[in-house]
C-alpha atoms as a PDB file:
ATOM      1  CA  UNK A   1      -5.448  -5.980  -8.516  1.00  0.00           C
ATOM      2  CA  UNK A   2      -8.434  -7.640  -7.512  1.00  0.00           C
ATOM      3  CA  UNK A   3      -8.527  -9.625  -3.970  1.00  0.00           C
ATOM      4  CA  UNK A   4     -10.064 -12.784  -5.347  1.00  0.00           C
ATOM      5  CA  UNK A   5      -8.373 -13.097  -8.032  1.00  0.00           C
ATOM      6  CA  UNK A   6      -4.946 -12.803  -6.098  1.00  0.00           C
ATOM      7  CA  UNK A   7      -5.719 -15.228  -3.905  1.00  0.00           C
ATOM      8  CA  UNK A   8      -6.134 -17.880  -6.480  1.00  0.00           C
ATOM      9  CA  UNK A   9      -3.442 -16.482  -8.637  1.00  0.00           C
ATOM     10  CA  UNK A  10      -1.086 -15.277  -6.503  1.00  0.00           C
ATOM     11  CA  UNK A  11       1.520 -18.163  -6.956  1.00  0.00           C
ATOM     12  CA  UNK A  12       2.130 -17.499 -10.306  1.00  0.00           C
ATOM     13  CA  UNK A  13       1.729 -13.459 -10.230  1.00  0.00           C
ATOM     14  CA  UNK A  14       0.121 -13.181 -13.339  1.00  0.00           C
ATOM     15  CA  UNK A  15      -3.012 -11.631 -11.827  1.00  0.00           C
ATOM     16  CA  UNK A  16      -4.746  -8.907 -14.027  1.00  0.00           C
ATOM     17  CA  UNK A  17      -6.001  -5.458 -12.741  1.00  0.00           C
ATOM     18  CA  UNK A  18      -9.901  -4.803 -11.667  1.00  0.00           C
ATOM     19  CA  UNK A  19     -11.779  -2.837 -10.191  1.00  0.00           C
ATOM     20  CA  UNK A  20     -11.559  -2.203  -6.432  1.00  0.00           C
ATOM     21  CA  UNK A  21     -14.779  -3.446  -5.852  1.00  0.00           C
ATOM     22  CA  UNK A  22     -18.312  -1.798  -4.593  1.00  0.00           C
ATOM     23  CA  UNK A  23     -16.741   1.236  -2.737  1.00  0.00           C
ATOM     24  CA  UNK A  24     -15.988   2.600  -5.769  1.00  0.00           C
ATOM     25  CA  UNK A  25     -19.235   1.569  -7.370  1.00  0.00           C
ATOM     26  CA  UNK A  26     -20.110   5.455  -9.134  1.00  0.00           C
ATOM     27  CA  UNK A  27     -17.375   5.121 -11.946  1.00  0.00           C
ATOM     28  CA  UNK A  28     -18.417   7.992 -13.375  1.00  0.00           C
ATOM     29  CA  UNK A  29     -16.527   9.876 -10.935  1.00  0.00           C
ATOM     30  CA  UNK A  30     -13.694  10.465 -10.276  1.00  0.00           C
ATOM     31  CA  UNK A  31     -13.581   9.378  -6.404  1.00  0.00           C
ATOM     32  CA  UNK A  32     -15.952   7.991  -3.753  1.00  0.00           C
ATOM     33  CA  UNK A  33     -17.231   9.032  -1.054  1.00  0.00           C
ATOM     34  CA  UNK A  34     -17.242   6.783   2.243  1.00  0.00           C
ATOM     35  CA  UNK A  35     -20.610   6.091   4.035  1.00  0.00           C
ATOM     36  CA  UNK A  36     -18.620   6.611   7.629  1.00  0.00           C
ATOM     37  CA  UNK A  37     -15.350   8.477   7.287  1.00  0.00           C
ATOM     38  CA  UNK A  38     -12.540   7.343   9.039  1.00  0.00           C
ATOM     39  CA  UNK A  39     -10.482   9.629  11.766  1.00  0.00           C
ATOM     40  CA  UNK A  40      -7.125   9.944  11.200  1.00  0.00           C
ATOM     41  CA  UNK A  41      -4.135   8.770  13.329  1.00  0.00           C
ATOM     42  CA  UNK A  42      -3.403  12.493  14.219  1.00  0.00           C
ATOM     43  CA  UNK A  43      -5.999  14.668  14.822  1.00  0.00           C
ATOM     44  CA  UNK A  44      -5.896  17.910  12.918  1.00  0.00           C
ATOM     45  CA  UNK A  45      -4.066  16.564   9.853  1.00  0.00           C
ATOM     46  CA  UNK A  46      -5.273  15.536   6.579  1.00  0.00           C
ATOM     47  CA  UNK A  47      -4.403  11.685   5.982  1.00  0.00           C
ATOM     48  CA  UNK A  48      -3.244  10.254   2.175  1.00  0.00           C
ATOM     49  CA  UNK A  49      -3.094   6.631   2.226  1.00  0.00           C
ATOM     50  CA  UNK A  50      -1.938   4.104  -0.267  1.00  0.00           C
ATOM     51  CA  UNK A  51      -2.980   0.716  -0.462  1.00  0.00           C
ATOM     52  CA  UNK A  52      -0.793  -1.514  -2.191  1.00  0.00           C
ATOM     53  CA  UNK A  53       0.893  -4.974  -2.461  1.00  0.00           C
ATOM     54  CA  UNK A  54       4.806  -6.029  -3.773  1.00  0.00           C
ATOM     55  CA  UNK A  55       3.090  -8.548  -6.034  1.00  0.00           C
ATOM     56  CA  UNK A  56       1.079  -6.006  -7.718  1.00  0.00           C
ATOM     57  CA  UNK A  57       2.386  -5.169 -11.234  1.00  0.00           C
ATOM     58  CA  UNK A  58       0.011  -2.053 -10.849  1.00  0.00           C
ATOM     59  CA  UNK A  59       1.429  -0.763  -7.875  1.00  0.00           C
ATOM     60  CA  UNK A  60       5.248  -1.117  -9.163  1.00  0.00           C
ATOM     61  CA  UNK A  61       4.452   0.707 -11.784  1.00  0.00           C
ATOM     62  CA  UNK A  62       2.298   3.478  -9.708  1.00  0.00           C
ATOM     63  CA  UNK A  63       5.293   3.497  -6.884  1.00  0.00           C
ATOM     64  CA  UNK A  64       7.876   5.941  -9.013  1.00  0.00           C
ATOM     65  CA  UNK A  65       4.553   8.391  -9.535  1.00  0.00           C
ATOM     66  CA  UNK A  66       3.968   8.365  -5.902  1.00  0.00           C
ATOM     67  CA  UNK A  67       7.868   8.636  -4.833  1.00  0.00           C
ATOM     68  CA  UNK A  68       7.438  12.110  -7.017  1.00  0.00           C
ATOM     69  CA  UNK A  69       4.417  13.594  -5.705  1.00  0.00           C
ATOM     70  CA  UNK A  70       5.625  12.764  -2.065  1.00  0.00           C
ATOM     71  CA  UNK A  71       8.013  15.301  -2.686  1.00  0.00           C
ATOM     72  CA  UNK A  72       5.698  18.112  -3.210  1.00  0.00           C
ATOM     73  CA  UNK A  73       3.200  16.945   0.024  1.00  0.00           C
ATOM     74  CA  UNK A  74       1.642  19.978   1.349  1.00  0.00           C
ATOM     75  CA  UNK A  75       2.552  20.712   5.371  1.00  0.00           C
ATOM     76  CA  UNK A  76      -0.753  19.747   6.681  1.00  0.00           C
ATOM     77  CA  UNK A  77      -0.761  16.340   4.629  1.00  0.00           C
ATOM     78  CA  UNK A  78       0.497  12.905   6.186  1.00  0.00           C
ATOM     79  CA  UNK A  79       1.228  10.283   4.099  1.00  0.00           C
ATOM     80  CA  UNK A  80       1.189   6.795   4.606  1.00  0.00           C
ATOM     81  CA  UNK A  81       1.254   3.403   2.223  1.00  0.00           C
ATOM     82  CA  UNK A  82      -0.700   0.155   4.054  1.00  0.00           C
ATOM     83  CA  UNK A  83      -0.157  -3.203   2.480  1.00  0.00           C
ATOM     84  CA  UNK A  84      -2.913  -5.253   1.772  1.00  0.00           C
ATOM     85  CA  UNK A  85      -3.097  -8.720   2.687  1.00  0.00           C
ATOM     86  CA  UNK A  86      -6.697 -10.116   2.556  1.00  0.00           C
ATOM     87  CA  UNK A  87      -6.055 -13.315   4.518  1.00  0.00           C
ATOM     88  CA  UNK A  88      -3.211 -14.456   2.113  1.00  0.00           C
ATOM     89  CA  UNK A  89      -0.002 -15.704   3.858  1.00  0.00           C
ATOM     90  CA  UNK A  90       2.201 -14.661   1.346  1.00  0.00           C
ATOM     91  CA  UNK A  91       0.945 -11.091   1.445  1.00  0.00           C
ATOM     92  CA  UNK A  92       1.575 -11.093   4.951  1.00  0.00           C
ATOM     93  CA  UNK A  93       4.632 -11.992   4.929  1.00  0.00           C
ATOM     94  CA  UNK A  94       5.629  -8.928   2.287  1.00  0.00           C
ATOM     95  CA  UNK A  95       3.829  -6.965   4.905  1.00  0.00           C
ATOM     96  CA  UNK A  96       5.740  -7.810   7.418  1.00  0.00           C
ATOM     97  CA  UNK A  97       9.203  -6.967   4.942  1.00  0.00           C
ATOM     98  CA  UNK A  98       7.455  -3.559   4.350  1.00  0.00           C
ATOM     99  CA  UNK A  99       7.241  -2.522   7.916  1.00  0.00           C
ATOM    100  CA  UNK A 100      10.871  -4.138   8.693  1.00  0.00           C
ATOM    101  CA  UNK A 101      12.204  -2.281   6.114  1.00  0.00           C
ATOM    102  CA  UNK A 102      10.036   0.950   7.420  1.00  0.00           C
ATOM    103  CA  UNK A 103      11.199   0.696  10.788  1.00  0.00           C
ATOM    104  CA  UNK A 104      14.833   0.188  10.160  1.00  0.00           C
ATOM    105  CA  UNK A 105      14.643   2.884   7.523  1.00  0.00           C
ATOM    106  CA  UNK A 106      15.889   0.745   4.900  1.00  0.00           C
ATOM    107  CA  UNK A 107      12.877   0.692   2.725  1.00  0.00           C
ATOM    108  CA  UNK A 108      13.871   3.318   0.645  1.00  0.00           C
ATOM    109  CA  UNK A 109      17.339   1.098  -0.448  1.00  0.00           C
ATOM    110  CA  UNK A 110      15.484  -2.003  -0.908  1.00  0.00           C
ATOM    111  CA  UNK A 111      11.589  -1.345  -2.079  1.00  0.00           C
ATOM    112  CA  UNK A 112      12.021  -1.604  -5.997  1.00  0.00           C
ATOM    113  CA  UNK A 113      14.497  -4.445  -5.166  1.00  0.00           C
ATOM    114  CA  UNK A 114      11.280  -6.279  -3.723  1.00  0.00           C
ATOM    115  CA  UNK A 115       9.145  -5.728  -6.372  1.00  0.00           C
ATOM    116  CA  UNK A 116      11.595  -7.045  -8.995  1.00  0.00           C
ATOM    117  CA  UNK A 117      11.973  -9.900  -6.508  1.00  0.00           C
ATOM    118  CA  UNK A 118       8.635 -10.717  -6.025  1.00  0.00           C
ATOM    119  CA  UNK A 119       7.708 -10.386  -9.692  1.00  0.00           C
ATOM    120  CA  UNK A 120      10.393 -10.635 -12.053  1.00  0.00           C
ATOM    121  CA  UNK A 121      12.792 -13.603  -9.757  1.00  0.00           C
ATOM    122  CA  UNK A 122      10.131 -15.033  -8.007  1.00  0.00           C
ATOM    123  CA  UNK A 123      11.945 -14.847  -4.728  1.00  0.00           C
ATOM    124  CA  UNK A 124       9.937 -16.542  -1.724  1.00  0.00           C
ATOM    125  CA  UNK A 125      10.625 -13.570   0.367  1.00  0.00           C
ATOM    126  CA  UNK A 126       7.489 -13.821   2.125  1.00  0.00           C
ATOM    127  CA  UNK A 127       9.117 -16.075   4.398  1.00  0.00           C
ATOM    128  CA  UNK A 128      12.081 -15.691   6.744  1.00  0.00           C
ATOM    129  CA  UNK A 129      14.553 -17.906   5.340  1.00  0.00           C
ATOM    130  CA  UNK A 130      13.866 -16.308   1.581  1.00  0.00           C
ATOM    131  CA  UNK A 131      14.176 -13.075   2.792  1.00  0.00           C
ATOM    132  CA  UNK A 132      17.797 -13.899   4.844  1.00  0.00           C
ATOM    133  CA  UNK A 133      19.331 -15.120   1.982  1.00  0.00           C
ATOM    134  CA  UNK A 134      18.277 -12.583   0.100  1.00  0.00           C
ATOM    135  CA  UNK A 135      19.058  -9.577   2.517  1.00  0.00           C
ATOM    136  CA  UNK A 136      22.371 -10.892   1.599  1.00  0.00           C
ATOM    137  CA  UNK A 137      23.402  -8.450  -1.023  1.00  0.00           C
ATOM    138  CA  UNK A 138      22.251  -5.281   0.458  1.00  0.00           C
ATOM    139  CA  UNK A 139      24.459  -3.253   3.208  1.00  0.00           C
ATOM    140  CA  UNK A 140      21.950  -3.531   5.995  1.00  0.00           C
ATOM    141  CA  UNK A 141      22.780  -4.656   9.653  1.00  0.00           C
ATOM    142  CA  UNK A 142      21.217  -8.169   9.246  1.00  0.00           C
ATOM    143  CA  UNK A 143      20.854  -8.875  12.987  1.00  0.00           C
ATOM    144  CA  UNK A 144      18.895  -5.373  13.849  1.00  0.00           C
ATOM    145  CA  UNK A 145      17.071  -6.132  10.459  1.00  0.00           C
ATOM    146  CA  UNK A 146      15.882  -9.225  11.862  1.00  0.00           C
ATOM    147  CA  UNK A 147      15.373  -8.227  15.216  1.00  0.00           C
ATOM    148  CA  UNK A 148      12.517  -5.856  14.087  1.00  0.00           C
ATOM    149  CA  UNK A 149      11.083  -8.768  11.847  1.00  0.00           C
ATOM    150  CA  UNK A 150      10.453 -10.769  14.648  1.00  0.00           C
ATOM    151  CA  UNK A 151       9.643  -7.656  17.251  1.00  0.00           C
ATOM    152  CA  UNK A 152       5.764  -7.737  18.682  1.00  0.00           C
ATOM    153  CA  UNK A 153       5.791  -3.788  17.372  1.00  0.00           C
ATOM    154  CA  UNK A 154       6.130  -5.026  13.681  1.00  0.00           C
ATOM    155  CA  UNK A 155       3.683  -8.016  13.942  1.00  0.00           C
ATOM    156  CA  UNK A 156       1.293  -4.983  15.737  1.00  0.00           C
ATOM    157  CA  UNK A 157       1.495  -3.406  12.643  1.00  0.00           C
ATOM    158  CA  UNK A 158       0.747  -6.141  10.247  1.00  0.00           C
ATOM    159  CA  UNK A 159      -2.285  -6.578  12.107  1.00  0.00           C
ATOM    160  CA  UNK A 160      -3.243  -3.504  12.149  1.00  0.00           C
ATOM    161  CA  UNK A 161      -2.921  -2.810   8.369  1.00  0.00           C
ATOM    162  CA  UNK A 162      -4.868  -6.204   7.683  1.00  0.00           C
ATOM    163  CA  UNK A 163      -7.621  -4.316   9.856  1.00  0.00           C
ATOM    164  CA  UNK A 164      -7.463  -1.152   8.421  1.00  0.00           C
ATOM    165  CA  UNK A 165      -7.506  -2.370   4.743  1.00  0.00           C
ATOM    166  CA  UNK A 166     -10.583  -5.124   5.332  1.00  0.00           C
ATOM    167  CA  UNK A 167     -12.661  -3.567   8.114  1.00  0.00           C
ATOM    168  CA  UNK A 168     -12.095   0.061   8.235  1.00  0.00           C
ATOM    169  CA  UNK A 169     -11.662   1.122   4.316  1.00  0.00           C
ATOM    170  CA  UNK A 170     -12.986  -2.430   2.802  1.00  0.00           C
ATOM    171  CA  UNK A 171     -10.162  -1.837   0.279  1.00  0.00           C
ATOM    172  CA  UNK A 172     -11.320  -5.076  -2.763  1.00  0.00           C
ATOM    173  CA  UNK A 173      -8.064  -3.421  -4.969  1.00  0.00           C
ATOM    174  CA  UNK A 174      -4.767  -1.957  -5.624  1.00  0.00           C
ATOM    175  CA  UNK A 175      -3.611   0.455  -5.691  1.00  0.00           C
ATOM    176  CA  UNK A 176      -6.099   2.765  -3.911  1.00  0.00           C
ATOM    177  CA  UNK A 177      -5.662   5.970  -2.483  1.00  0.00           C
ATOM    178  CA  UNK A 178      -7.984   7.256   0.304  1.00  0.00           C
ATOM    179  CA  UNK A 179      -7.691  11.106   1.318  1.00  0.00           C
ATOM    180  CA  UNK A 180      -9.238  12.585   4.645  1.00  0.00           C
ATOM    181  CA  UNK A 181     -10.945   9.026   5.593  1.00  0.00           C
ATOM    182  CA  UNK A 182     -13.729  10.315   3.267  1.00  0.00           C
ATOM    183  CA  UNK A 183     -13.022   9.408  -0.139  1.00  0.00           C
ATOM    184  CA  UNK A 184     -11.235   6.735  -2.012  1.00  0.00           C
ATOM    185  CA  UNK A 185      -9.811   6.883  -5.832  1.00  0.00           C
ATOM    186  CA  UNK A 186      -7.559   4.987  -8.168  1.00  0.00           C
ATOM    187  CA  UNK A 187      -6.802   4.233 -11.592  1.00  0.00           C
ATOM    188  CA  UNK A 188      -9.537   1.858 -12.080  1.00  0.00           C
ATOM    189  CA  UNK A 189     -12.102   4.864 -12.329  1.00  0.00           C
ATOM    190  CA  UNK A 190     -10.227   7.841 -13.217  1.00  0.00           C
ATOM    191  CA  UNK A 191      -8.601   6.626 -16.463  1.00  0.00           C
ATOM    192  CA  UNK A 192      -4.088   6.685 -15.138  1.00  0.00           C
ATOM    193  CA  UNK A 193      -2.399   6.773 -12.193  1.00  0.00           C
ATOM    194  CA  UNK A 194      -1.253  10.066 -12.908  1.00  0.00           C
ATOM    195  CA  UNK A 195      -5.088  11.370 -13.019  1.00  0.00           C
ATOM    196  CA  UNK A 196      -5.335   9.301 -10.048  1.00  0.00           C
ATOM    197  CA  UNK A 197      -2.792  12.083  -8.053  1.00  0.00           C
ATOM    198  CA  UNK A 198      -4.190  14.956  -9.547  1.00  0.00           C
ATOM    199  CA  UNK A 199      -7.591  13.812  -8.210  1.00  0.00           C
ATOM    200  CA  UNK A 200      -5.840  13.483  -4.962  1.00  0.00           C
ATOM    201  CA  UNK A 201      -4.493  16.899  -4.738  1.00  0.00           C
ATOM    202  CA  UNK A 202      -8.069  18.129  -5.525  1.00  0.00           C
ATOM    203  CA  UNK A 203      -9.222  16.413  -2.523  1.00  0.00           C
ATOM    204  CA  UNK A 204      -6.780  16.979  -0.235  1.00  0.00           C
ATOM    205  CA  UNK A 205      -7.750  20.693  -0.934  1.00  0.00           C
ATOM    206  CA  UNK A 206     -11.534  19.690  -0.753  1.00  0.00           C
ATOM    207  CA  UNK A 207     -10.849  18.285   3.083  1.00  0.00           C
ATOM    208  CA  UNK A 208      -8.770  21.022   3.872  1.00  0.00           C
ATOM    209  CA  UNK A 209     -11.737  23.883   2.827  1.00  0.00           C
ATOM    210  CA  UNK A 210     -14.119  21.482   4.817  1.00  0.00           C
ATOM    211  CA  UNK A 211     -11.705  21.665   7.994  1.00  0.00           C
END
């Protein structure tokens, strides 16, 4: 999903997939290389990150693929998913119900529930009062949920992801998936998302022979 195009589209979520702009220029690869790689958050360890939105009919259907091949993540491998949010309000909000949901380890009851919100009932669940009367039906501890929503530690992390997404990786699309800080790869240029992991695990092995 293309950044421009969400941002005038996002409303009605009926934007169409593209390519995840310049980075990715060489499409007849099957990844691309960064011009400055970026260091991971622990040294020593070979980094996997997803980029991805809840309004993103892309990523909802990439998110069962990569729920499976988490399960097989070598030792040496963290993994980590970073929503994008471009400047758009909306996105930020889903952001900040990503890492809520991360942080109270709930994500894993609710996360398809948020994508069929977001794109099938058109929940406004970017906001706080969407998202409380929404909460509603799951078995979660509203007032610790809500506690971490409004906590300095999650808004940290919102900002962080907007900076890691826009300034460090200059992600234009979702999903992407960026391996080792040094390459980037996604359906856009190698055909599927499931070509898209397999390229993956042939990186991850590239970084770890480089190491």
């Amino acid at each position: 999903m293309d950044r421009r195009t969400l941002i005038k589209q996002f409303g009605a979520l009926a934007v169409v997939g593209a390519l995840p702009g310049t980075v990715l220029a060489q499409r007849e690869d099957q990844y691309q290389t960064l011009p400055n790689p970026i260091p991971p958050e622990n040294e020593g360890r070979i980094e996997v990150v997803e980029f991805f939105h809840y309004g993103c009919p892309h990523c909802r259907n990439f998110h069962p693929l990569i729920k499976h091949w988490r399960q097989s993540v070598p030792e040496d491998v963290d993994f980590r998913a970073v929503p994008a949010i471009w400047g758009n309000e909306q996105l930020r909000g889903l952001a900040r119900l990503y890492y809520t949901a991360l942080r109270t380890e709930t994500l894993e009851l609710i996360e398809e529930s948020i994508f069929a919100a977001v794109q099938d009932e058109r929940r406004p669940i970017f906001n706080e009062a969407g998202l409380r009367d929404w909460i509603k039906r799951f078995d979660i501890d509203e007032t610790a949920f809500f506690e971490t929503y409004n906590s300095f530690a999650v808004q940290t992390l919102v900002q962080r992801a907007d900076q890691v997404v826009r300034a460090a990786y200059r992600i234009q699309g979702v999903p992407t998936m960026a391996v080792g800080g040094r390459y980037i790869t996604s359906a856009s240029i190698t055909g599927s998302h499931e070509r898209t992991l397999q390229v993956v695990d042939q990186l991850i092995e590239r970084v770890r022979e480089a190491a």
